[in-house]
Every structure is written in C-alpha cells, then in structure tokens.
C-alpha atoms as a PDB file:
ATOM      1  CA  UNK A   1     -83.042 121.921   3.384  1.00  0.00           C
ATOM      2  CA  UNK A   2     -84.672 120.922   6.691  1.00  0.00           C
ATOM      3  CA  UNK A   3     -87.872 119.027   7.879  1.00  0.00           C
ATOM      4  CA  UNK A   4     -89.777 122.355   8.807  1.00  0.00           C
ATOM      5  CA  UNK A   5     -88.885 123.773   4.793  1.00  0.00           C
ATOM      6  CA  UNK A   6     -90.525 120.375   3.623  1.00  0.00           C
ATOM      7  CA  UNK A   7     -93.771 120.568   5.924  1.00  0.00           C
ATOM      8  CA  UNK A   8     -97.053 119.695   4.255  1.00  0.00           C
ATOM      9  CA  UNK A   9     -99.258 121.082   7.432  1.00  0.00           C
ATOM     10  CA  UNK A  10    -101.026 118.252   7.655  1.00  0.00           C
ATOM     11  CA  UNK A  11    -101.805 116.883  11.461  1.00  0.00           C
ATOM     12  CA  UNK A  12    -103.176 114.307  13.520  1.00  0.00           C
ATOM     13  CA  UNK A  13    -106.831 115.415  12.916  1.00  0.00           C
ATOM     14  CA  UNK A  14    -105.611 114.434   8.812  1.00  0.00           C
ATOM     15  CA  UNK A  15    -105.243 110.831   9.814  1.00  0.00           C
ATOM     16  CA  UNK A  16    -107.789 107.945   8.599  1.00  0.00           C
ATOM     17  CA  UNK A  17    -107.260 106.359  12.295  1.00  0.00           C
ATOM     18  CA  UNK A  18    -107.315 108.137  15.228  1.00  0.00           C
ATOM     19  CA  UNK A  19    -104.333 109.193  16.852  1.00  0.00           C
ATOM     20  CA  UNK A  20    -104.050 109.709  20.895  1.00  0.00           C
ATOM     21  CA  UNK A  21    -107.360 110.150  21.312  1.00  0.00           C
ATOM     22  CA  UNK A  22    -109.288 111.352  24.431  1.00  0.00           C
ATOM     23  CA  UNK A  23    -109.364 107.477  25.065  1.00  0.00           C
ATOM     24  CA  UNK A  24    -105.505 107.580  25.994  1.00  0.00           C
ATOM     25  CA  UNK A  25    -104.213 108.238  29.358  1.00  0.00           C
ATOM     26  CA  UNK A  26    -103.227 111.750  29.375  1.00  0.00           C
ATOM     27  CA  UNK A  27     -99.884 110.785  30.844  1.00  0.00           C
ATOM     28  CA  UNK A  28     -99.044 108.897  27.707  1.00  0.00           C
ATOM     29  CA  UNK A  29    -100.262 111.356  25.354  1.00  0.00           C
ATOM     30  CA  UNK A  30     -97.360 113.504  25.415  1.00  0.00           C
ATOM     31  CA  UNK A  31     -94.767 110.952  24.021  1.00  0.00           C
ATOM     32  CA  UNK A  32     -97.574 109.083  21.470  1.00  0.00           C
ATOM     33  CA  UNK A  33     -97.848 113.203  19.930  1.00  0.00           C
ATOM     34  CA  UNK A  34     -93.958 113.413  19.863  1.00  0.00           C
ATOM     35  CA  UNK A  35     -93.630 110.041  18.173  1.00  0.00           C
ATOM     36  CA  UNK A  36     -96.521 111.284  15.679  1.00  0.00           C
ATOM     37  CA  UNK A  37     -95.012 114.655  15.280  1.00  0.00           C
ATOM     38  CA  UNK A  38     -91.540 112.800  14.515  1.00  0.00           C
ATOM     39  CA  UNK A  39     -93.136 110.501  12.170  1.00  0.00           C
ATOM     40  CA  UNK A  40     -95.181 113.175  10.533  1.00  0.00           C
ATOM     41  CA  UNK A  41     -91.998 115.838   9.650  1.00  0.00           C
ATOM     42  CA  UNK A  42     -89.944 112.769   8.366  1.00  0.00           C
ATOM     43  CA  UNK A  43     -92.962 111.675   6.021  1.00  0.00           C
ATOM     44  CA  UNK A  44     -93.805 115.154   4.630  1.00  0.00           C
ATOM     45  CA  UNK A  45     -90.087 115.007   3.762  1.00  0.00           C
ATOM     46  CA  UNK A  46     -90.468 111.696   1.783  1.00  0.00           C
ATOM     47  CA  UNK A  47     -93.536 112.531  -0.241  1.00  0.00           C
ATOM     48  CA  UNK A  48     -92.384 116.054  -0.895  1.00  0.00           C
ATOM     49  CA  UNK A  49     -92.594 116.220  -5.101  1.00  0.00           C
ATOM     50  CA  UNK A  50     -90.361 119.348  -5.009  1.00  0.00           C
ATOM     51  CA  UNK A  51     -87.255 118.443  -3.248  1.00  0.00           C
ATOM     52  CA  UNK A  52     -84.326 116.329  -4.619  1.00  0.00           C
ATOM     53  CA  UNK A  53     -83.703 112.971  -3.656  1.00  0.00           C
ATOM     54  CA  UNK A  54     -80.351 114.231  -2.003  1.00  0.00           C
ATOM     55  CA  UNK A  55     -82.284 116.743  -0.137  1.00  0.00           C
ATOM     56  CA  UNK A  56     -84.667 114.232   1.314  1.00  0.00           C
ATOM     57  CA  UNK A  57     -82.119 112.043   2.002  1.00  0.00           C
ATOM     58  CA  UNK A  58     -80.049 114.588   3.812  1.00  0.00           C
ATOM     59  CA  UNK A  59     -82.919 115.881   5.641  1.00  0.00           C
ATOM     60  CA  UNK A  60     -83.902 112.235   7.314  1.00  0.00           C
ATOM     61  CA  UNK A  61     -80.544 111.754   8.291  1.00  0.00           C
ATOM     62  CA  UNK A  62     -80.695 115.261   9.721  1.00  0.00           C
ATOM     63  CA  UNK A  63     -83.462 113.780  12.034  1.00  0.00           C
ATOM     64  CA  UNK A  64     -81.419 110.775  12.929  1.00  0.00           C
ATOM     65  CA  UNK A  65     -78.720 112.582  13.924  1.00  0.00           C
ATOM     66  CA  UNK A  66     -80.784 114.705  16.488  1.00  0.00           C
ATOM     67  CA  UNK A  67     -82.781 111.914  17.702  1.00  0.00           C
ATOM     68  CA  UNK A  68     -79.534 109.851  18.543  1.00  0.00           C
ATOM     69  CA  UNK A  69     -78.679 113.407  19.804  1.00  0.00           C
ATOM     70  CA  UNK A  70     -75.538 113.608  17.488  1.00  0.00           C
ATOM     71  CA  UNK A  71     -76.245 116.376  16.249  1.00  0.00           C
ATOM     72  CA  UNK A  72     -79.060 119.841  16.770  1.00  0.00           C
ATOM     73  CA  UNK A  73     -81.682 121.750  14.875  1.00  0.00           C
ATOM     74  CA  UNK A  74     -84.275 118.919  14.174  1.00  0.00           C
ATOM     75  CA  UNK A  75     -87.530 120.146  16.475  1.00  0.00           C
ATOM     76  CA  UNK A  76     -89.991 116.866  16.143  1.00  0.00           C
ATOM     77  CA  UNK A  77     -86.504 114.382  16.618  1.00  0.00           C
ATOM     78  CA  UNK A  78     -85.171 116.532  20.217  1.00  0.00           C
ATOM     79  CA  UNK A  79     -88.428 116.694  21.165  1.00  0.00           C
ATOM     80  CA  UNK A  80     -89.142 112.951  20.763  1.00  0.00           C
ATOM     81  CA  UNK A  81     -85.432 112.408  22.276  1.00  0.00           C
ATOM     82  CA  UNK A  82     -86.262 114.548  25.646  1.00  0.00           C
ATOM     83  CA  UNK A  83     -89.551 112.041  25.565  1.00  0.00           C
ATOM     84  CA  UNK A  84     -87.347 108.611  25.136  1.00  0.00           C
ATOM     85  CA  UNK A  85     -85.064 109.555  27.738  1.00  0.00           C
ATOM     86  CA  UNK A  86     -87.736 110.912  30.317  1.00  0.00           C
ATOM     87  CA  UNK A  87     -89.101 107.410  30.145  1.00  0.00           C
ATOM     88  CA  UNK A  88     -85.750 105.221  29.240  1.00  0.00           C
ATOM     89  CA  UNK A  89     -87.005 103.737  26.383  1.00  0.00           C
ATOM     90  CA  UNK A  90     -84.986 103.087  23.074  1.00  0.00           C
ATOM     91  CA  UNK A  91     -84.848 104.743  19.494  1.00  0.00           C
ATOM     92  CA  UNK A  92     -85.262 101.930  17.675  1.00  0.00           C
ATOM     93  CA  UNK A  93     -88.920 102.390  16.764  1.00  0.00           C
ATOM     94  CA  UNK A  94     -88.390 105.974  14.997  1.00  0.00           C
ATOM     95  CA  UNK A  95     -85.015 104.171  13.536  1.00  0.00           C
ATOM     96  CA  UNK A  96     -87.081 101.884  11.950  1.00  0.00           C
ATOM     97  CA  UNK A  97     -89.268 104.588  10.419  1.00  0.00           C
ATOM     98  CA  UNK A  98     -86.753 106.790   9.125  1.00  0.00           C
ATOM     99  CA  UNK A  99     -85.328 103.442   7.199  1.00  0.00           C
ATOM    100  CA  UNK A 100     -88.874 103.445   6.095  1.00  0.00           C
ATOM    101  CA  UNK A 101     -89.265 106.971   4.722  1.00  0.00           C
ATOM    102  CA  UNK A 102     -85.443 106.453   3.507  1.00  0.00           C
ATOM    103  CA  UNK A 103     -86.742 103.661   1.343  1.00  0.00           C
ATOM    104  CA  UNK A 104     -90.106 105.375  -0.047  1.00  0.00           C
ATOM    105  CA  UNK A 105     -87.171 108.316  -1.393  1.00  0.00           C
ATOM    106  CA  UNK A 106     -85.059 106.110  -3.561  1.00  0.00           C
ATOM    107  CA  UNK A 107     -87.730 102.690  -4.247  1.00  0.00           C
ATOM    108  CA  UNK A 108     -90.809 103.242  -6.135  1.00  0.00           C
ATOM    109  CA  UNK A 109     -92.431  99.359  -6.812  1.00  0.00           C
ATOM    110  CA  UNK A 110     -92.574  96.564  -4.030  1.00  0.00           C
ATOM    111  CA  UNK A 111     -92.318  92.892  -5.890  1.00  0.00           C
ATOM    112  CA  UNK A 112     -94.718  90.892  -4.166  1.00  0.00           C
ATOM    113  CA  UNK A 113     -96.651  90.311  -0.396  1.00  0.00           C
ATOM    114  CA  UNK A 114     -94.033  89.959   1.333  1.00  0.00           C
ATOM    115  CA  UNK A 115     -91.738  92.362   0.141  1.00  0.00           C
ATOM    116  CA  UNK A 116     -94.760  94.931   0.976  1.00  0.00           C
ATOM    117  CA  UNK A 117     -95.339  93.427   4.628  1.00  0.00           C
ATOM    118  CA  UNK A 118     -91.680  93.657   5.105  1.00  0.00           C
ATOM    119  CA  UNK A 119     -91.879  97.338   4.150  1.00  0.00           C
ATOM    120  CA  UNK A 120     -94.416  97.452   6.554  1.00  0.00           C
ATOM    121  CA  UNK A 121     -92.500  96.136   9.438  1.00  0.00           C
ATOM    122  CA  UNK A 122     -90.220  99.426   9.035  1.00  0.00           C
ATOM    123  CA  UNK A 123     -93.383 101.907   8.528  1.00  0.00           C
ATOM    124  CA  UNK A 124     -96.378 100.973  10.728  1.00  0.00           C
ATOM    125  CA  UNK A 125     -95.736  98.094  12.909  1.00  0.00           C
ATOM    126  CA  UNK A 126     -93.364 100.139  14.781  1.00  0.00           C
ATOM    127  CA  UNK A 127     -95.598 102.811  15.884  1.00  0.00           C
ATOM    128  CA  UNK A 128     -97.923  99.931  17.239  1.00  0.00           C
ATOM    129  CA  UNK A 129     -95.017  98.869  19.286  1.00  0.00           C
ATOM    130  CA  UNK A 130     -94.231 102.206  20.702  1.00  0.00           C
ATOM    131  CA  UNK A 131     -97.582 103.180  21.832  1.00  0.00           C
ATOM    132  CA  UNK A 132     -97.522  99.566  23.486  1.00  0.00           C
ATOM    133  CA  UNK A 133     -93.802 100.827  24.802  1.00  0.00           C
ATOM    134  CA  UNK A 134     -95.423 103.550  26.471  1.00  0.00           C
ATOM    135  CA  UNK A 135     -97.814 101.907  28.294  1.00  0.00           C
ATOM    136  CA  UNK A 136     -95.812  98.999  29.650  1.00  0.00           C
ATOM    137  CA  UNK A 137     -97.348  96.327  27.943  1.00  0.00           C
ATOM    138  CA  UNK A 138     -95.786  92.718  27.443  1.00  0.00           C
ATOM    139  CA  UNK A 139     -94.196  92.353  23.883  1.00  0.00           C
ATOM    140  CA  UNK A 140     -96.090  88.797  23.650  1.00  0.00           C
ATOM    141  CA  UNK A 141     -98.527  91.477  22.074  1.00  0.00           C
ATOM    142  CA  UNK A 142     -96.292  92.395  19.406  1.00  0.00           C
ATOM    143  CA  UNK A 143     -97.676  89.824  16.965  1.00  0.00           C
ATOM    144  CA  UNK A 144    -101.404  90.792  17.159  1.00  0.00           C
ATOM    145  CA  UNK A 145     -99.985  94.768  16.590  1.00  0.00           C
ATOM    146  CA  UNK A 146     -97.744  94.142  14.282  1.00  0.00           C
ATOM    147  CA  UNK A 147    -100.930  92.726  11.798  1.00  0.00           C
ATOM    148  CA  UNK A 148    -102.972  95.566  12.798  1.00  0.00           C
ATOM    149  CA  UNK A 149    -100.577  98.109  11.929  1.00  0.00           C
ATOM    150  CA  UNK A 150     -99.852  96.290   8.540  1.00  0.00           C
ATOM    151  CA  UNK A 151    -103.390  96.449   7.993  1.00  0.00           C
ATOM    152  CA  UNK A 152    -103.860  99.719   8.645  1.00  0.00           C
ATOM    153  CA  UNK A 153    -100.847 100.535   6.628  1.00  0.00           C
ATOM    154  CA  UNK A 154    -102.229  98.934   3.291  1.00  0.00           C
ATOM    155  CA  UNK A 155    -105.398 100.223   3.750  1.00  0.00           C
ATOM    156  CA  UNK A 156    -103.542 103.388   3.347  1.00  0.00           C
ATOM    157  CA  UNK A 157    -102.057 102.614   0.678  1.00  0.00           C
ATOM    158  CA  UNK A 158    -105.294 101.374  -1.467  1.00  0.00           C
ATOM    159  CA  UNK A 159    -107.120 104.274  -0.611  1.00  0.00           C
ATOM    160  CA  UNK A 160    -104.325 106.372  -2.183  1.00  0.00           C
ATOM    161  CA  UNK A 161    -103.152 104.560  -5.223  1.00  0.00           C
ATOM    162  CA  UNK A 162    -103.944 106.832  -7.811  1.00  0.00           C
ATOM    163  CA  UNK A 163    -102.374 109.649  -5.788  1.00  0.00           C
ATOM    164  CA  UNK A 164     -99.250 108.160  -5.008  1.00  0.00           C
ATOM    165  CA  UNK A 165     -98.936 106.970  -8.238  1.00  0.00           C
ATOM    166  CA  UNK A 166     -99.626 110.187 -10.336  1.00  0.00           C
ATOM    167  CA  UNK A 167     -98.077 112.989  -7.134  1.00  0.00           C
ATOM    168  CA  UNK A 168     -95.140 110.528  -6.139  1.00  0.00           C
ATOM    169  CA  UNK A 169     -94.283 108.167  -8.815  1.00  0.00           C
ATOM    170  CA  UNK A 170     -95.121 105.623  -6.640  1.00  0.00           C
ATOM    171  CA  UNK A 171     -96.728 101.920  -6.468  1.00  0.00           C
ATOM    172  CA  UNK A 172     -97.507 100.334  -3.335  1.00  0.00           C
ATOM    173  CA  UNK A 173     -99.585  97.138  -5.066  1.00  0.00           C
ATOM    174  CA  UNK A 174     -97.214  94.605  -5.312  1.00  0.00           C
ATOM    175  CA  UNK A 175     -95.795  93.695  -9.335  1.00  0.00           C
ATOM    176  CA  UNK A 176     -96.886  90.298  -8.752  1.00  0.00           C
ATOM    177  CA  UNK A 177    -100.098  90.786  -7.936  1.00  0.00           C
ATOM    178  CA  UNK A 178    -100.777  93.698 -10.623  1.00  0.00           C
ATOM    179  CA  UNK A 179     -99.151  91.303 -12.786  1.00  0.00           C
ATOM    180  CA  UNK A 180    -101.649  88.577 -11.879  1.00  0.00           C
ATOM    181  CA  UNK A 181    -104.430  90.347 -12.507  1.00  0.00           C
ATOM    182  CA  UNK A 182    -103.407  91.445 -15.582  1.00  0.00           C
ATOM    183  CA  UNK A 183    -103.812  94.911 -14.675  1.00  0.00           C
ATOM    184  CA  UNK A 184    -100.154  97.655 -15.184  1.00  0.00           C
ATOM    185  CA  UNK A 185     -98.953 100.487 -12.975  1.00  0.00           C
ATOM    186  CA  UNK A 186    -100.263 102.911 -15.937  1.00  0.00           C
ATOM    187  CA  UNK A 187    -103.554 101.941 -14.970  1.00  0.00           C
ATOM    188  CA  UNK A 188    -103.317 103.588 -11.345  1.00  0.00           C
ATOM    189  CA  UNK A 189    -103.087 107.021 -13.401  1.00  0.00           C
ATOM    190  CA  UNK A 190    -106.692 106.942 -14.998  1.00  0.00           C
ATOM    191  CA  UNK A 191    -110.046 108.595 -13.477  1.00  0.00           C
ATOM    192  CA  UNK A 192    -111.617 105.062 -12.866  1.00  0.00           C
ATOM    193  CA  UNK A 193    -110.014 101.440 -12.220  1.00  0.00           C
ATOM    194  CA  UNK A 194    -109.601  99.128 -14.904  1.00  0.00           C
ATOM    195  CA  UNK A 195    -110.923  95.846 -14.192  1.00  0.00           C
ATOM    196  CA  UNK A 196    -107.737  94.168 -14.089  1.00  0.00           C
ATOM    197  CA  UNK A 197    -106.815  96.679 -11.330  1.00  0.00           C
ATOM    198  CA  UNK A 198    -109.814  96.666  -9.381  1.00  0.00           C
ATOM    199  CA  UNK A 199    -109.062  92.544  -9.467  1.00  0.00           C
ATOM    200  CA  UNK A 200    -105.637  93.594  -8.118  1.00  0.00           C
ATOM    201  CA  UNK A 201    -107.056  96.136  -5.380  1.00  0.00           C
ATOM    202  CA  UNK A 202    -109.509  93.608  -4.368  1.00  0.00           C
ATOM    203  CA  UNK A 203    -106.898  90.737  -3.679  1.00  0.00           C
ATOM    204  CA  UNK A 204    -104.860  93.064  -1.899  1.00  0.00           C
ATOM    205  CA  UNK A 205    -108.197  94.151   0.140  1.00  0.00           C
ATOM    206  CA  UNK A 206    -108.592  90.190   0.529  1.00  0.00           C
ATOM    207  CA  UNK A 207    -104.966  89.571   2.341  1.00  0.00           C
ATOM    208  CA  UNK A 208    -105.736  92.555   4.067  1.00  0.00           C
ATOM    209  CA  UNK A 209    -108.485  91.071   5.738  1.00  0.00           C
ATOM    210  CA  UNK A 210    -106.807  88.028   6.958  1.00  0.00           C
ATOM    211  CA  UNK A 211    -104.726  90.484   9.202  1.00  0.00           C
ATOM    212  CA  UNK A 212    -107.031  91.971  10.432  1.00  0.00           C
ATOM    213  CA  UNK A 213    -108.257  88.288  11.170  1.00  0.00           C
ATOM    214  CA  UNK A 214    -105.022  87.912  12.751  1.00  0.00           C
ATOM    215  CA  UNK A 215    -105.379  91.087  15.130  1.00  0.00           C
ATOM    216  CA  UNK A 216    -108.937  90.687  16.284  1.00  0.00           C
ATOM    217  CA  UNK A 217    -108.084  89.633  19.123  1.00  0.00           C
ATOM    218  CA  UNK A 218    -105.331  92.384  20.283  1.00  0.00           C
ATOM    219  CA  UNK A 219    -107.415  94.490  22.351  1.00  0.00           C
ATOM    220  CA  UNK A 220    -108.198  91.799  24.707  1.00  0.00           C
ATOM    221  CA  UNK A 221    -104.546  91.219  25.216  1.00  0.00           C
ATOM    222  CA  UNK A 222    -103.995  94.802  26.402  1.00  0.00           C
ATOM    223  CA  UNK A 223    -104.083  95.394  30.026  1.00  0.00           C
ATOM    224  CA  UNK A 224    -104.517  99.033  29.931  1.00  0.00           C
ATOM    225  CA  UNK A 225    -108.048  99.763  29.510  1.00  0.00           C
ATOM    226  CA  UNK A 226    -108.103 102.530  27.689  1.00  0.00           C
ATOM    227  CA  UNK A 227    -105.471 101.497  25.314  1.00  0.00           C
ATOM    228  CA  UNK A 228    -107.691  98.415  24.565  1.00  0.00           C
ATOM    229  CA  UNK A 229    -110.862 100.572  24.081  1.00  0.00           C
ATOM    230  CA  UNK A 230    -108.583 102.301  20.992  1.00  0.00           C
ATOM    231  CA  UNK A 231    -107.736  99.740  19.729  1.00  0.00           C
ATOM    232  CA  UNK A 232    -111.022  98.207  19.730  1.00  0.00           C
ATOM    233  CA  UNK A 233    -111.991 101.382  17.746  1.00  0.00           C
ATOM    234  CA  UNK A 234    -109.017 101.262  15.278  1.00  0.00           C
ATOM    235  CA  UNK A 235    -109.507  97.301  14.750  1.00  0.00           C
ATOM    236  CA  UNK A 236    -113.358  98.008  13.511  1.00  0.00           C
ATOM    237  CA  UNK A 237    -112.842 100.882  11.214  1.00  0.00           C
ATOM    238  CA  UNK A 238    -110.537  99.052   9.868  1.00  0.00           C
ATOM    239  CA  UNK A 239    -112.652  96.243   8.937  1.00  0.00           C
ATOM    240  CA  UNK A 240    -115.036  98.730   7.612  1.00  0.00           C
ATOM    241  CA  UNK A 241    -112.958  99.866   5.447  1.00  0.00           C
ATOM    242  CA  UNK A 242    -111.574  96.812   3.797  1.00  0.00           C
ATOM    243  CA  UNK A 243    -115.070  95.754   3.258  1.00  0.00           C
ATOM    244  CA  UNK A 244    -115.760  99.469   0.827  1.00  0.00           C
ATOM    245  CA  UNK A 245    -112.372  98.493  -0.740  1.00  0.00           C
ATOM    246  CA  UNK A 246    -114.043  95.806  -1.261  1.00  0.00           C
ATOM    247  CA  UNK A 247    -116.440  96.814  -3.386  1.00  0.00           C
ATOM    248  CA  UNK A 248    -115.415 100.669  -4.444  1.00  0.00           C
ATOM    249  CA  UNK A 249    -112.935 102.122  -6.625  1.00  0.00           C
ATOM    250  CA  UNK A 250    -110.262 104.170  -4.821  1.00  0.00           C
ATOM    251  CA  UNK A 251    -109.556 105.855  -8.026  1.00  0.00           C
ATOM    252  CA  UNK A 252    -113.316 107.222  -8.973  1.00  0.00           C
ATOM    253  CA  UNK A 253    -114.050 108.224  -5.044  1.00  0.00           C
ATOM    254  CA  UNK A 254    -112.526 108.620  -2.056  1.00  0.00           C
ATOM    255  CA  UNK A 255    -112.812 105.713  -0.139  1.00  0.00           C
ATOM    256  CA  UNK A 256    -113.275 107.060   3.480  1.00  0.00           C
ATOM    257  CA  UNK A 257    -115.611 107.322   6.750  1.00  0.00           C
ATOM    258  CA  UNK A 258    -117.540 110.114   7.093  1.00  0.00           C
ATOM    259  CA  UNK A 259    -117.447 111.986  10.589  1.00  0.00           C
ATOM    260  CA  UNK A 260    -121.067 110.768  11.994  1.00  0.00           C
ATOM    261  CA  UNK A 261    -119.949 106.760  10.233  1.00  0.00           C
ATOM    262  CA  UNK A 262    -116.637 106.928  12.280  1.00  0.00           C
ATOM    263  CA  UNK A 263    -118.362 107.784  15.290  1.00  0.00           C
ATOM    264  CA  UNK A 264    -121.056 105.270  14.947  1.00  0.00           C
ATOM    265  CA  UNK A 265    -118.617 102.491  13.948  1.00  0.00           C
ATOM    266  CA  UNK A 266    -116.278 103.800  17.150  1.00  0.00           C
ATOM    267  CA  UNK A 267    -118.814 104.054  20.184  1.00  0.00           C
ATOM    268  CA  UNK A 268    -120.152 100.102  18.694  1.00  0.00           C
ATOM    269  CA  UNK A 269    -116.862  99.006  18.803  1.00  0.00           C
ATOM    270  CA  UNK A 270    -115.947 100.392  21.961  1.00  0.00           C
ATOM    271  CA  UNK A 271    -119.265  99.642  23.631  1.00  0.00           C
ATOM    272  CA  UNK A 272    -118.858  95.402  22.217  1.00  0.00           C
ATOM    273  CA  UNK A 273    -115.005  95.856  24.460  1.00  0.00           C
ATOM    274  CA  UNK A 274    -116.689  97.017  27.153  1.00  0.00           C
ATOM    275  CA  UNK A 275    -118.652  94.669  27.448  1.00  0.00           C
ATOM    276  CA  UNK A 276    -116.159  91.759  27.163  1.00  0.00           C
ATOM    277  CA  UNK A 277    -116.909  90.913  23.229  1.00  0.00           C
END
C-alpha cells in the first residue's frame, strides 16, 4: 500500500496557518511546497482509519527509503530529495517527521508536558527549521521557532480533540493533566466538554500561551523580510486562537478563524512588523 492509496486530498489551502504564502520569496517556495507535500502524504498515511498498522508503517518507511534515495516510487519524498540536493541541505528535518508520524501509528496517549513537547520536537519544530534552512538564516533562531511551532502544533491538537479521539483513537492532552483536572479520555468522545475537560483544555491553552510568550519575538530575529512578515502573521493568529481556546469548547464548535478574521488579524500583524513593533 503506498502514500498516494492513503491520500486524504487535503492541501495547503486546508491548513489553520498559512503555508508559503504570497509573502515568501518565490525562489523559496518551491522547496517549502515539497517539504509540505512530503509532510502532507506521510500524515494522511498516519491518520488513515482504514489501513493496518503494518501498512502505515511500511508505507513511511517507503518514503524514507526514497528520500535517502534508497529506494523509488515515493512522488512527495524524490521530489523533496531533487529539492535537498539542488540546495545541499540535509534530510534530517523530514527524518524527524517521519519518526513523528511513525510514532502517532503505534502510540495513542502522551504522559505529561513534556512528553507532548518532545513529540513536538519530531512533528512541528522541524518544519520551522527548514523553512529557516531555506532561507539561510542563523540557527541562533532555532529556539524562538522551535516554541512557535510547538505552539502551533498544540493548538492543533485542541482544536481537534474530539476528532482525533473518536476518528483515530487518539489523545494528544497529556494523562497528567486530564488526570489533574479530573476530567478522562472518554470525555473527549461526547458532543460538549465536561468541565473537568474544559479545565484540562484550558491549562493546556495556558502553557500554550507561554510559548507563544517565548516566540514573540522571532520575527524580529529573521533577516529576510518577508519571512519575518509570515511569521509575524503566524505568531498573531496564533495568539488569537489560544485566547477562543480559551474560552470555547473545541468539542461543541469548531474553534477556527473565519476568512475576513484571518485577514484582519494578518494585515494588523503584518502592518505592527512593518513598522518595527
């Protein structure tokens, strides 16, 4: 069974944050949409409910085999290999997520924080640290990405607890914090949040904020203008978002921006790095 048999269609318009966007450097789009397309095929093939765990299995290692060019047939991973070695830069970024994807096949409950951040180290801070590959910047700005991305990446998964939960079997809230709150995994399958769990979803919202505390300050540590202008975007709907999770229940309603909110949110936040804030 292959990547393109496991597809979900989804694309980068489907994403909560924008991807490439018109804000990029044309010259750097081309290897940010390979990484995306990469990361994209080897995620549909994780979440798919259908296939066996063998066959997902099989099928990422199917992708790490082309990408380290070992081996042919996997589209998205050649495709991101021709981009890696038209620019010398390393596989260790898509490594990371296929260990990522590898682990959302055969683990279904993270213990605590940190065993969810260090997930996240794997699954989202290393597509921050391509796109900063890409455009030459210093790795002194790994830190500030690498909080952003983790941000971004539990944002995720609040917004889609009760989906993961009843489609995948999955729970991305940590057992210690659930636990905590007095709130259970069961309670992720109901129409509307218990309590307990919205107590849990709210401290989660709460560490989630102090990354993004962490990574306000990225964007100004980005030499490439453009780059910093997207991230100045990502950074504030991002915020915005953790304050509705906040407040909202990700089970009763979909806790999202709508088109004419994101766009608001986006030309204020690029408008405040323009202008040196």
């Amino acid at each position: 069974m292959s990547a393109a048999d496991l597809a979900s269609g989804k694309g980068h318009r489907d994403e909560n944050f924008p991807v490439a966007s018109r804000l990029i450097r044309p010259a750097h789009r081309a290897p940010i949409m390979a990484f995306y397309r990469f990361a994209r095929a080897a995620d549909d093939i994780a979440d798919n409910a259908d296939a066996s765990e063998a066959d997902k299995l099989a099928a990422l290692g199917a992708m790490r085999a082309a990408l380290l060019g070992h081996a042919a047939g996997e589209p998205t991973a050649e495709a991101l290999r021709v981009q890696l070695l038209a620019r010398e830069l390393e596989p260790t970024h898509a490594l990371d997520l296929l260990a990522a994807f590898e682990q959302d096949v055969t683990r279904r409950r993270r213990r605590d924080w940190d065993d969810l951040i260090g997930y996240c180290r794997l699954s989202a801070m290393p597509v921050g640290r391509f796109v900063l590959d890409v455009h030459g910047e210093s790795p002194s700005a790994w830190s500030a990405n690498d909080a952003l991305c983790a941000a971004l990446q539990v944002i995720n998964h609040l917004q889609d607890c009760g989906g993961d939960y009843r489609d995948l079997g999955r729970v991305y809230l940590p057992d210690s914090i659930l636990r905590a709150s007095g709130a259970t995994a069961e309670d992720l399958g109901r129409p509307a949040a218990t309590p307990a769990l919205l107590a849990a979803i709210r401290q989660c919202a709460a560490r989630t904020r102090d990354l993004l505390a962490r990574s306000r300050g990225f964007a100004r540590e980005i030499r490439d203008r453009r780059l910093a202008l997207e991230v100045a975007v990502i950074q504030r709907l991002a915020e915005d978002l953790v304050d509705r999770l906040s407040h909202q229940d990700p089970l009763a309603e979909r806790v999202a921006h709508r088109k004419g909110e994101a766009l608001r949110l986006a030309a204020g936040a690029a408008f405040a790095r323009l202008l040196g804030r």
